[in-house]
C-alpha atoms as a PDB file:
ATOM      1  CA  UNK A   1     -11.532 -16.391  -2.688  1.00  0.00           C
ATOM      2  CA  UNK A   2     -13.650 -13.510  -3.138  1.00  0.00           C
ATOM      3  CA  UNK A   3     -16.718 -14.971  -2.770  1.00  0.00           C
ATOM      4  CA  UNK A   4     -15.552 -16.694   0.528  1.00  0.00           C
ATOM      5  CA  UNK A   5     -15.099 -13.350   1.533  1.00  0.00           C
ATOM      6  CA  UNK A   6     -17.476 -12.007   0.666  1.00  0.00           C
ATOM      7  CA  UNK A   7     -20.171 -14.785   1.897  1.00  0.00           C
ATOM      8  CA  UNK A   8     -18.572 -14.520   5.444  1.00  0.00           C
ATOM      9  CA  UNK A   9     -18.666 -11.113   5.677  1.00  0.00           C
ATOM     10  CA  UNK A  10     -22.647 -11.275   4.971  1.00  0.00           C
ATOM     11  CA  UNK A  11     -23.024 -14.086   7.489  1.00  0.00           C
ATOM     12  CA  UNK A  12     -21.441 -11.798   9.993  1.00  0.00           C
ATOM     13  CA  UNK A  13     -23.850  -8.449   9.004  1.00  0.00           C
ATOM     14  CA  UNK A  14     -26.656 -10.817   9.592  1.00  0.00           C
ATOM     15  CA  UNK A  15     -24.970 -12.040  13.169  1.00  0.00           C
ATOM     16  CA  UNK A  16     -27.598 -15.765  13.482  1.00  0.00           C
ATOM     17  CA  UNK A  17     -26.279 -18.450  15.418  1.00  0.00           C
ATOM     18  CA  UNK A  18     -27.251 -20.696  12.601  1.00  0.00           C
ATOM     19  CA  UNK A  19     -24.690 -18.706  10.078  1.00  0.00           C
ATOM     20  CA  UNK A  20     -21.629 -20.221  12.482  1.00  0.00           C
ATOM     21  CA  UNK A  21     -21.065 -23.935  11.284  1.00  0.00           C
ATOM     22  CA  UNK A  22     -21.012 -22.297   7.745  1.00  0.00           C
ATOM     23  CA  UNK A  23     -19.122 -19.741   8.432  1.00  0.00           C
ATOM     24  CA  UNK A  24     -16.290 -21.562   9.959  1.00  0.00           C
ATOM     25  CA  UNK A  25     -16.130 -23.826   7.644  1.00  0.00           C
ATOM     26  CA  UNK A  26     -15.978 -21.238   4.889  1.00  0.00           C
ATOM     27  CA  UNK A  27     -13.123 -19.694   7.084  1.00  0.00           C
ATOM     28  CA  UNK A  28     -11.352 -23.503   6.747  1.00  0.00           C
ATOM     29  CA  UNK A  29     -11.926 -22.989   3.063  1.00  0.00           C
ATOM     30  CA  UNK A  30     -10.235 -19.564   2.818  1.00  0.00           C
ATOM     31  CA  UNK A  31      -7.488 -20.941   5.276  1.00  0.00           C
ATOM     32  CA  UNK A  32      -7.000 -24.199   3.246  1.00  0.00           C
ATOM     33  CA  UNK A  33      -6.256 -21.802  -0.055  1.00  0.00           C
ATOM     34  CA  UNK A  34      -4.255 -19.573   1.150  1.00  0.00           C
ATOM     35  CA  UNK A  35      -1.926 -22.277   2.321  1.00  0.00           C
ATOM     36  CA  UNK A  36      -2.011 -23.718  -0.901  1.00  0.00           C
ATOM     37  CA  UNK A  37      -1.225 -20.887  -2.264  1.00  0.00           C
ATOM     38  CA  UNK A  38       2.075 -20.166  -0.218  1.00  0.00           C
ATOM     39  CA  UNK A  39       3.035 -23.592  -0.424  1.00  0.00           C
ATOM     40  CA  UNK A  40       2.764 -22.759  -4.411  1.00  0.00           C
ATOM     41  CA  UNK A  41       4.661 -19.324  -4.446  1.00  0.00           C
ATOM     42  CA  UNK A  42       7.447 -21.531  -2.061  1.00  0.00           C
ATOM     43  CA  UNK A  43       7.943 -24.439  -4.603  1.00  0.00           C
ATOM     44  CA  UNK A  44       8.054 -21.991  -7.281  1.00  0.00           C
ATOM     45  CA  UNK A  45      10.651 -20.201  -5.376  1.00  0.00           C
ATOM     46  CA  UNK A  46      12.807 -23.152  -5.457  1.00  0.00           C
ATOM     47  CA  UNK A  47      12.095 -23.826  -9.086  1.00  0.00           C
ATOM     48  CA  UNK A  48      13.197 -20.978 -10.166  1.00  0.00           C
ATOM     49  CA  UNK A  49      16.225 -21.203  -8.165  1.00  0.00           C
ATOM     50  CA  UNK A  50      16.809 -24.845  -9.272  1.00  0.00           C
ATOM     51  CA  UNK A  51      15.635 -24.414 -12.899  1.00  0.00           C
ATOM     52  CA  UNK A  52      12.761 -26.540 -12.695  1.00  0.00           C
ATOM     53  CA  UNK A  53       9.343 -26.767 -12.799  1.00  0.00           C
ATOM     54  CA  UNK A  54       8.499 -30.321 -11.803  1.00  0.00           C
ATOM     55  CA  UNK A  55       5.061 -29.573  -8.968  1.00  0.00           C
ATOM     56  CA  UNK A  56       3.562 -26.855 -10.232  1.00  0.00           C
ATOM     57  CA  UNK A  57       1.980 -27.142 -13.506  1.00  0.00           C
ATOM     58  CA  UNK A  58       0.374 -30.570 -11.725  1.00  0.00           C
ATOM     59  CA  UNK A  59      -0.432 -28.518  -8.459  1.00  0.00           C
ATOM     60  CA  UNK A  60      -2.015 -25.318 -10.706  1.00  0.00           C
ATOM     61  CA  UNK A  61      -4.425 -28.216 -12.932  1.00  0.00           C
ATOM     62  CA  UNK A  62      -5.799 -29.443  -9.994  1.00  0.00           C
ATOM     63  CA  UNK A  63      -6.363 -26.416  -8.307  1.00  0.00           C
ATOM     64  CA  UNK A  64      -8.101 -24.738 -11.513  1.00  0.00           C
ATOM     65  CA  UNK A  65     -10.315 -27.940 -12.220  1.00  0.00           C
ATOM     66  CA  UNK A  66     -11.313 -28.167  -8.510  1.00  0.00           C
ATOM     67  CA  UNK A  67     -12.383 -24.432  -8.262  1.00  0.00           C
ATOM     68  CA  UNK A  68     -14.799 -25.377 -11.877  1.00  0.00           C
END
């Protein structure tokens, strides 16, 4: 997440047009993970209030081999 961050706000010190598409796709990257990660902190939520963890462990491998 960092360097998403990080990359966008370097594409916007430079201000080119041809920084955009990248940028707002890097801004659909950022967005994409940070509902992931919500959706993660709710079903945990109800895990812990259920006693279970049946998603997450799956949900967290993916996530952690995608970001490799």
């Amino acid at each position: 997440m960092a360097l998403i961050e990080r990359s966008i706000a370097q594409a916007l010190t430079r201000r080119r047009l041809d920084d955009r598409p990248v940028t707002q796709q890097l801004r659909g990257f950022a967005n994409a993970y940070q509902h992931a990660n919500a959706r993660l902190v709710d079903v945990a939520a109800v895990e812990r209030r259920n006693g279970k963890r049946a998603v997450r462990p799956n949900v967290e491998a993916y996530l952690s081999s995608a970001v490799r």
